[in-house]
N, C-alpha and C. Protein backbone atom coordinates (compact mmCIF):
# COMPACT_ATOMS: atom_id res chain seq x y z
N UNK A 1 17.89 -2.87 -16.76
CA UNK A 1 17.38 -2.55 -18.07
C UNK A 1 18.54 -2.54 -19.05
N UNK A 2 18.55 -3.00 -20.03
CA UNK A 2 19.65 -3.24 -20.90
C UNK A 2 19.62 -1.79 -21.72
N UNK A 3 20.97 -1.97 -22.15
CA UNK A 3 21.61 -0.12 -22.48
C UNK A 3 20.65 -0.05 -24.01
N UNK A 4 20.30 -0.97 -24.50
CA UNK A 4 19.31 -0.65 -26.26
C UNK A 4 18.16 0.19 -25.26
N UNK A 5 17.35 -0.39 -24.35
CA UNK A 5 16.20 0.53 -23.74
C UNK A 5 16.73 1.81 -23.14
N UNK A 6 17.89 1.80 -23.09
CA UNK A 6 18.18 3.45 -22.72
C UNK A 6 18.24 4.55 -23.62
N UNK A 7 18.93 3.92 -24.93
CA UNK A 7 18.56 4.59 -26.34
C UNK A 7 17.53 4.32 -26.67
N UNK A 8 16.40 3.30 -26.27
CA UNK A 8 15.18 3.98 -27.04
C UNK A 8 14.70 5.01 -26.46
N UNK A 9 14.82 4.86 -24.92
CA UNK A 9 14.37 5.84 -24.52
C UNK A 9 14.59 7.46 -24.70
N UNK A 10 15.83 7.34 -24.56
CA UNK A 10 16.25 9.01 -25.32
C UNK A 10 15.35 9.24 -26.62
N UNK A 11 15.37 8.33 -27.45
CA UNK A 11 14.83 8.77 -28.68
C UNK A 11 13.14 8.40 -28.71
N UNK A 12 12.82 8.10 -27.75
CA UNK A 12 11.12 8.12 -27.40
C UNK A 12 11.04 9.27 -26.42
N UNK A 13 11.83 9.90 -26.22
CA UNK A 13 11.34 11.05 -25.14
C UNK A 13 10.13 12.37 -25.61
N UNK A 14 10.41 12.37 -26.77
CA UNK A 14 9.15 13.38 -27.44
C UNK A 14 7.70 12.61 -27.19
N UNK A 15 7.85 11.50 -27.65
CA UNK A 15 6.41 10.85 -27.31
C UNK A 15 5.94 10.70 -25.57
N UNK A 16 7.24 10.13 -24.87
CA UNK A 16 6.68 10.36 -23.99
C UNK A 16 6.72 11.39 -22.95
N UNK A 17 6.89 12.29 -23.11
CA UNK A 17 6.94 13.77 -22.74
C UNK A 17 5.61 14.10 -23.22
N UNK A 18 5.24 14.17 -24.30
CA UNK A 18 4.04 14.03 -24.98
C UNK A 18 2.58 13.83 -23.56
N UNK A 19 2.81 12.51 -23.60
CA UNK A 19 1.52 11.47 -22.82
C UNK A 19 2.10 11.97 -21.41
N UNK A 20 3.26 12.71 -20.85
CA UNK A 20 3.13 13.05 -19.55
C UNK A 20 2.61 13.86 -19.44
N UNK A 21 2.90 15.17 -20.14
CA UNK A 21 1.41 16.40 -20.74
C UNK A 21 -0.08 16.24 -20.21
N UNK A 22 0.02 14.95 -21.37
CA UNK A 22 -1.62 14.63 -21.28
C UNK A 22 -2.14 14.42 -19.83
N UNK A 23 -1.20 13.51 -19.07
CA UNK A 23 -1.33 12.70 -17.81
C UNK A 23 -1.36 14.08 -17.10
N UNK A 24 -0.76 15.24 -17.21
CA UNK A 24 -0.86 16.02 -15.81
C UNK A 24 -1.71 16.66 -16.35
N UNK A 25 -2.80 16.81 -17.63
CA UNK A 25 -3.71 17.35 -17.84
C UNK A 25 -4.99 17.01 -17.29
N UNK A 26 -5.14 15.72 -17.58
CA UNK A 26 -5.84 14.92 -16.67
C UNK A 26 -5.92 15.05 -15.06
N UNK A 27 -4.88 15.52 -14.07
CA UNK A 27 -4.84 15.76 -13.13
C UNK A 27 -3.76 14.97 -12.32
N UNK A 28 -3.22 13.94 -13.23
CA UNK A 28 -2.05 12.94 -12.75
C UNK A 28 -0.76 13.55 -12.89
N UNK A 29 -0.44 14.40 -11.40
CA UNK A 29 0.71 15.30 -11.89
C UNK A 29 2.12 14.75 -11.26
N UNK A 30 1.90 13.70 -10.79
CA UNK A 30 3.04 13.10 -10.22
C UNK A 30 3.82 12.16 -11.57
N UNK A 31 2.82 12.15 -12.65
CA UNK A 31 3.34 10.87 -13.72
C UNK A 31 4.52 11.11 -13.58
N UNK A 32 5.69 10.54 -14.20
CA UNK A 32 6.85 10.99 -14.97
C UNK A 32 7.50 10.26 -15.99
N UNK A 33 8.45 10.58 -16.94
CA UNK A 33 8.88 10.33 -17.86
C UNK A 33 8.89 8.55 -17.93
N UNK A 34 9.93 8.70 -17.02
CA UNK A 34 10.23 6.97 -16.40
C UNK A 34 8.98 5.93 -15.64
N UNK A 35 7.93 6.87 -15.23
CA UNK A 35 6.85 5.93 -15.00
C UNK A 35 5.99 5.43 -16.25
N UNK A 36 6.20 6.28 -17.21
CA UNK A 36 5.23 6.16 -18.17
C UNK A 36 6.56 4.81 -19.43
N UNK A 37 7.62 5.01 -19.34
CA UNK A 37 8.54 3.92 -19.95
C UNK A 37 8.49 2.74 -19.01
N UNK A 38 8.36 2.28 -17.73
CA UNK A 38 8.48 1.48 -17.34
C UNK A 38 7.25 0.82 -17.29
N UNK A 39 5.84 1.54 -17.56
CA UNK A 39 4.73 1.19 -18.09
C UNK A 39 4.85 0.08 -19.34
N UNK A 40 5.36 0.92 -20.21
CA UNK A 40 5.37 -0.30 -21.78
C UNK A 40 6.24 -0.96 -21.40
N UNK A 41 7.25 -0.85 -20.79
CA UNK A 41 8.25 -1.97 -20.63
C UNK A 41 7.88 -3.14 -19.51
N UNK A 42 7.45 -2.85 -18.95
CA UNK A 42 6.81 -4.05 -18.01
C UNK A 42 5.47 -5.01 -18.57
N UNK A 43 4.88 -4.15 -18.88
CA UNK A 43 3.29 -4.27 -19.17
C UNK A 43 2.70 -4.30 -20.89
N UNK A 44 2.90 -2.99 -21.64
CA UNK A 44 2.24 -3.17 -22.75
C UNK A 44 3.42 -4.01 -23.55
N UNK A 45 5.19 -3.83 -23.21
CA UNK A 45 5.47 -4.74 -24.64
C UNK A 45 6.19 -5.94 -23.64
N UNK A 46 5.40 -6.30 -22.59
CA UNK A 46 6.43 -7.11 -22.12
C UNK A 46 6.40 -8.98 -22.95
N UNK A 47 5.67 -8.84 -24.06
CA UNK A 47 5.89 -10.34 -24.54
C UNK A 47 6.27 -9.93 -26.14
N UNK A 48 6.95 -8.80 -26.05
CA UNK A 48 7.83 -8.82 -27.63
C UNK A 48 9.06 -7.93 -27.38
N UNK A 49 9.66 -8.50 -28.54
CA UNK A 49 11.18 -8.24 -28.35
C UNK A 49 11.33 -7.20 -28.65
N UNK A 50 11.29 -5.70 -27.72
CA UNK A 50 11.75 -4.32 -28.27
C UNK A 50 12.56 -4.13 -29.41
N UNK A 51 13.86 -4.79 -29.29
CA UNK A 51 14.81 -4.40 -30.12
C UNK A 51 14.27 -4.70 -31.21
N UNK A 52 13.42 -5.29 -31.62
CA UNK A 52 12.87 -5.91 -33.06
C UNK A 52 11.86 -4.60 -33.72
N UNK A 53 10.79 -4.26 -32.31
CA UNK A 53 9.91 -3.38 -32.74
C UNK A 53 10.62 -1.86 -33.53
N UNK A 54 9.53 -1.24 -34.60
CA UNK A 54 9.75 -0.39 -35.21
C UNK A 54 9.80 0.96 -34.15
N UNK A 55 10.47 1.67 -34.30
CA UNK A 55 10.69 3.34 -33.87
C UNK A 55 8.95 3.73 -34.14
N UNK A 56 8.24 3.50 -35.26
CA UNK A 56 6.89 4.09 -35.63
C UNK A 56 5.88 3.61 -34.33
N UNK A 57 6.17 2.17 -34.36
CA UNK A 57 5.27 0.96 -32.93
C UNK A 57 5.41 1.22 -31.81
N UNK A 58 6.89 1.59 -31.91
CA UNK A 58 7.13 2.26 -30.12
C UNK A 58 5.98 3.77 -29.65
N UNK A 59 6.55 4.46 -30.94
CA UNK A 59 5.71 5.55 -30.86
C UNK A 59 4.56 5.58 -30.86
N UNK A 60 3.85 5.10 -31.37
CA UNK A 60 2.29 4.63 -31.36
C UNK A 60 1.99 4.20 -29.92
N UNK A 61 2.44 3.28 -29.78
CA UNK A 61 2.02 2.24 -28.39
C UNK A 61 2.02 3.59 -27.29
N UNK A 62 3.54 4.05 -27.07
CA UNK A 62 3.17 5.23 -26.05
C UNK A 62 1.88 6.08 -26.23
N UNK A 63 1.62 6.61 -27.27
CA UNK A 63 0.79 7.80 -27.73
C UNK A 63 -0.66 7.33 -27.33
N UNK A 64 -0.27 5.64 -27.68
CA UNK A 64 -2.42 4.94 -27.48
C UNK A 64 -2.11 4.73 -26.11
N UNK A 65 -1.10 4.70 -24.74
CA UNK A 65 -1.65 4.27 -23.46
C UNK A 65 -2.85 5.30 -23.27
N UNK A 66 -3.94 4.69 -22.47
CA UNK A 66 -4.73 5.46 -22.01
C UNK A 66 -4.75 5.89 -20.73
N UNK A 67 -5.16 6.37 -19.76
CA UNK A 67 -5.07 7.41 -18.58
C UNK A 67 -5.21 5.69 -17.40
N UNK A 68 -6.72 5.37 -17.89
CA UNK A 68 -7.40 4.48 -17.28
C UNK A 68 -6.12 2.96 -17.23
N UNK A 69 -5.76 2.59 -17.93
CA UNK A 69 -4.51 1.24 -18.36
C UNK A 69 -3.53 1.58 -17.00
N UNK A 70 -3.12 2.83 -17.51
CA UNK A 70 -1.92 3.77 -16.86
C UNK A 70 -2.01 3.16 -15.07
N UNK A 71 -3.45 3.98 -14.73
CA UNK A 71 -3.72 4.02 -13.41
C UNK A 71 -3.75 2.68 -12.77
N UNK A 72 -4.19 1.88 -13.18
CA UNK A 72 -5.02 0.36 -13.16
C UNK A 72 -3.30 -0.33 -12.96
N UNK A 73 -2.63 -0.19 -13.96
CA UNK A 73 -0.88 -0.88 -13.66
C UNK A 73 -0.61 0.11 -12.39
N UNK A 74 -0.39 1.12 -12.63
CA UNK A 74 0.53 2.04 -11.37
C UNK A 74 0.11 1.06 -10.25
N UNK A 75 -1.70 1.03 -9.69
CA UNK A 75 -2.12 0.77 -8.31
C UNK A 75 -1.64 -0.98 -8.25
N UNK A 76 -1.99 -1.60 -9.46
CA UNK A 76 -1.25 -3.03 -9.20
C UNK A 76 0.58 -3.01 -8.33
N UNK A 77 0.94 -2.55 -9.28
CA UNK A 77 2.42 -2.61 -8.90
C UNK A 77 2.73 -1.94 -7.57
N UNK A 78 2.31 -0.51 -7.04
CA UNK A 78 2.29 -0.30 -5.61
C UNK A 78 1.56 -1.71 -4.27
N UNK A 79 0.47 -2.19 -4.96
CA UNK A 79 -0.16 -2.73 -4.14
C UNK A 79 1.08 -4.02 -4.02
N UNK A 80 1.61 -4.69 -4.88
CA UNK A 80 2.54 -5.84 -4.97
C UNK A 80 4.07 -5.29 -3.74
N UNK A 81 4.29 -3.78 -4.27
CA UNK A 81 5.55 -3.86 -3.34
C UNK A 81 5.34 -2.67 -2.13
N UNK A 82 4.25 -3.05 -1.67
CA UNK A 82 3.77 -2.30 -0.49
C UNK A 82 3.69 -3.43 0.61
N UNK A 83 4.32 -2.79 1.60
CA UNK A 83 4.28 -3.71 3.18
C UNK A 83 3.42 -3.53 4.01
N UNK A 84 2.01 -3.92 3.89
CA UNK A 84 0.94 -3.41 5.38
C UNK A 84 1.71 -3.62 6.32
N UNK A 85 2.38 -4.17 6.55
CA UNK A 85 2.65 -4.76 8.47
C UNK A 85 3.85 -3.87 8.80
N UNK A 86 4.75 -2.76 8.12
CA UNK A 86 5.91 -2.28 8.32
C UNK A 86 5.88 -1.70 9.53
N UNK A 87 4.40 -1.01 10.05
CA UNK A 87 4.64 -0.71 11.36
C UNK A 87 4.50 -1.16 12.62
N UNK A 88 4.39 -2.79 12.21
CA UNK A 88 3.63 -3.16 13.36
C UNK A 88 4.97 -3.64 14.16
N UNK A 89 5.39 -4.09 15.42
CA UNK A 89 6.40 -4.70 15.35
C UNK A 89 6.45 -6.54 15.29
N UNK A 90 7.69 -7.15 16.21
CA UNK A 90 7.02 -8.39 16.10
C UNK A 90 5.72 -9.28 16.75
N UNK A 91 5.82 -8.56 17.79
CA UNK A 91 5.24 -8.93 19.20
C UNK A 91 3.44 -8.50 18.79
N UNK A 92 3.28 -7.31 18.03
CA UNK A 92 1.92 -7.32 17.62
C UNK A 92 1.49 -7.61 16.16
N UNK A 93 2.98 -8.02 15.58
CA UNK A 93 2.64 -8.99 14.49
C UNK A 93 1.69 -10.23 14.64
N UNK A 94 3.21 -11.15 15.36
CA UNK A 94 2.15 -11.89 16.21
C UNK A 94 1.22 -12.52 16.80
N UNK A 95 0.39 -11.05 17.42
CA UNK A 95 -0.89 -11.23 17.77
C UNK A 95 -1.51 -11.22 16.62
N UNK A 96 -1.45 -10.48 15.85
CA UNK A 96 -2.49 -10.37 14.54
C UNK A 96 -2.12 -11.39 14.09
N UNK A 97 -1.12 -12.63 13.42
CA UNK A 97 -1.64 -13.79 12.96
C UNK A 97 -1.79 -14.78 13.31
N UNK A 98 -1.61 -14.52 14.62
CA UNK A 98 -2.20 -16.06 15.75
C UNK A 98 -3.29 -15.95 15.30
N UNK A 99 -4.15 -17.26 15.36
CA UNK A 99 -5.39 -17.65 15.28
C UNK A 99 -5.65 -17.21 17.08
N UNK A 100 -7.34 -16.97 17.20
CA UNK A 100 -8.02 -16.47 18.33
C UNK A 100 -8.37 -17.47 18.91
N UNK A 101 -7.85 -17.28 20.52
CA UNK A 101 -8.48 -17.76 21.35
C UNK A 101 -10.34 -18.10 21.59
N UNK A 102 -11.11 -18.82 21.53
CA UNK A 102 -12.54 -18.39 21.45
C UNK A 102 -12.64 -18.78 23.41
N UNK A 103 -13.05 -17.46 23.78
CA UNK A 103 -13.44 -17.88 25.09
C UNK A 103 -14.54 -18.23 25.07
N UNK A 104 -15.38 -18.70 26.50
CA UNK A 104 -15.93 -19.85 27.02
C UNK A 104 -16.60 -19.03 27.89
């Protein structure tokens, strides 16, 4: 993350301190500061140039994520860097993607 998103972030921390509030009001008490910045930064501003956007836009944009957006990215991005097979080893790897024998 380049050091301008580290100063915005300091100086977006009221807002999003703000929407983490909301989020553990809602019942989402694991949110945190940095999940909810890496939210707009991945996702809501990822096709405009921060450094350009206004201090007012930043603030806004955090303030309008909604609960529902929030959740919907979080489960994408777990589901992308999650490993089903971590426990399997190789040998019943394997078996699970050999194609099946059809007996006779």
């Amino acid at each position: 993350m380049p050091r301008e998103f580290g100063r915005l972030f300091t100086h977006m921390l009221p807002a999003i301190e703000s929407k983490k509030t909301e989020f553990h009001l809602y019942g989402y008490t694991t949110v945190t500061e940095e999940d909810i910045w890496t939210f707009c930064v991945k996702k809501k501003w990822r096709k405009k140039n921060i450094e350009e956007m206004g201090m007012h836009e930043i603030a806004d944009g955090i303030l309008k994520i909604t609960s529902a957006e929030f959740m919907t990215f979080t489960q994408i991005e777990e589901q992308r860097s999650s490993n089903w097979f971590s426990d399997l080893n190789s040998e019943e790897l394997q078996i699970l993607l050999s194609p099946r024998q059809i007996e006779k």
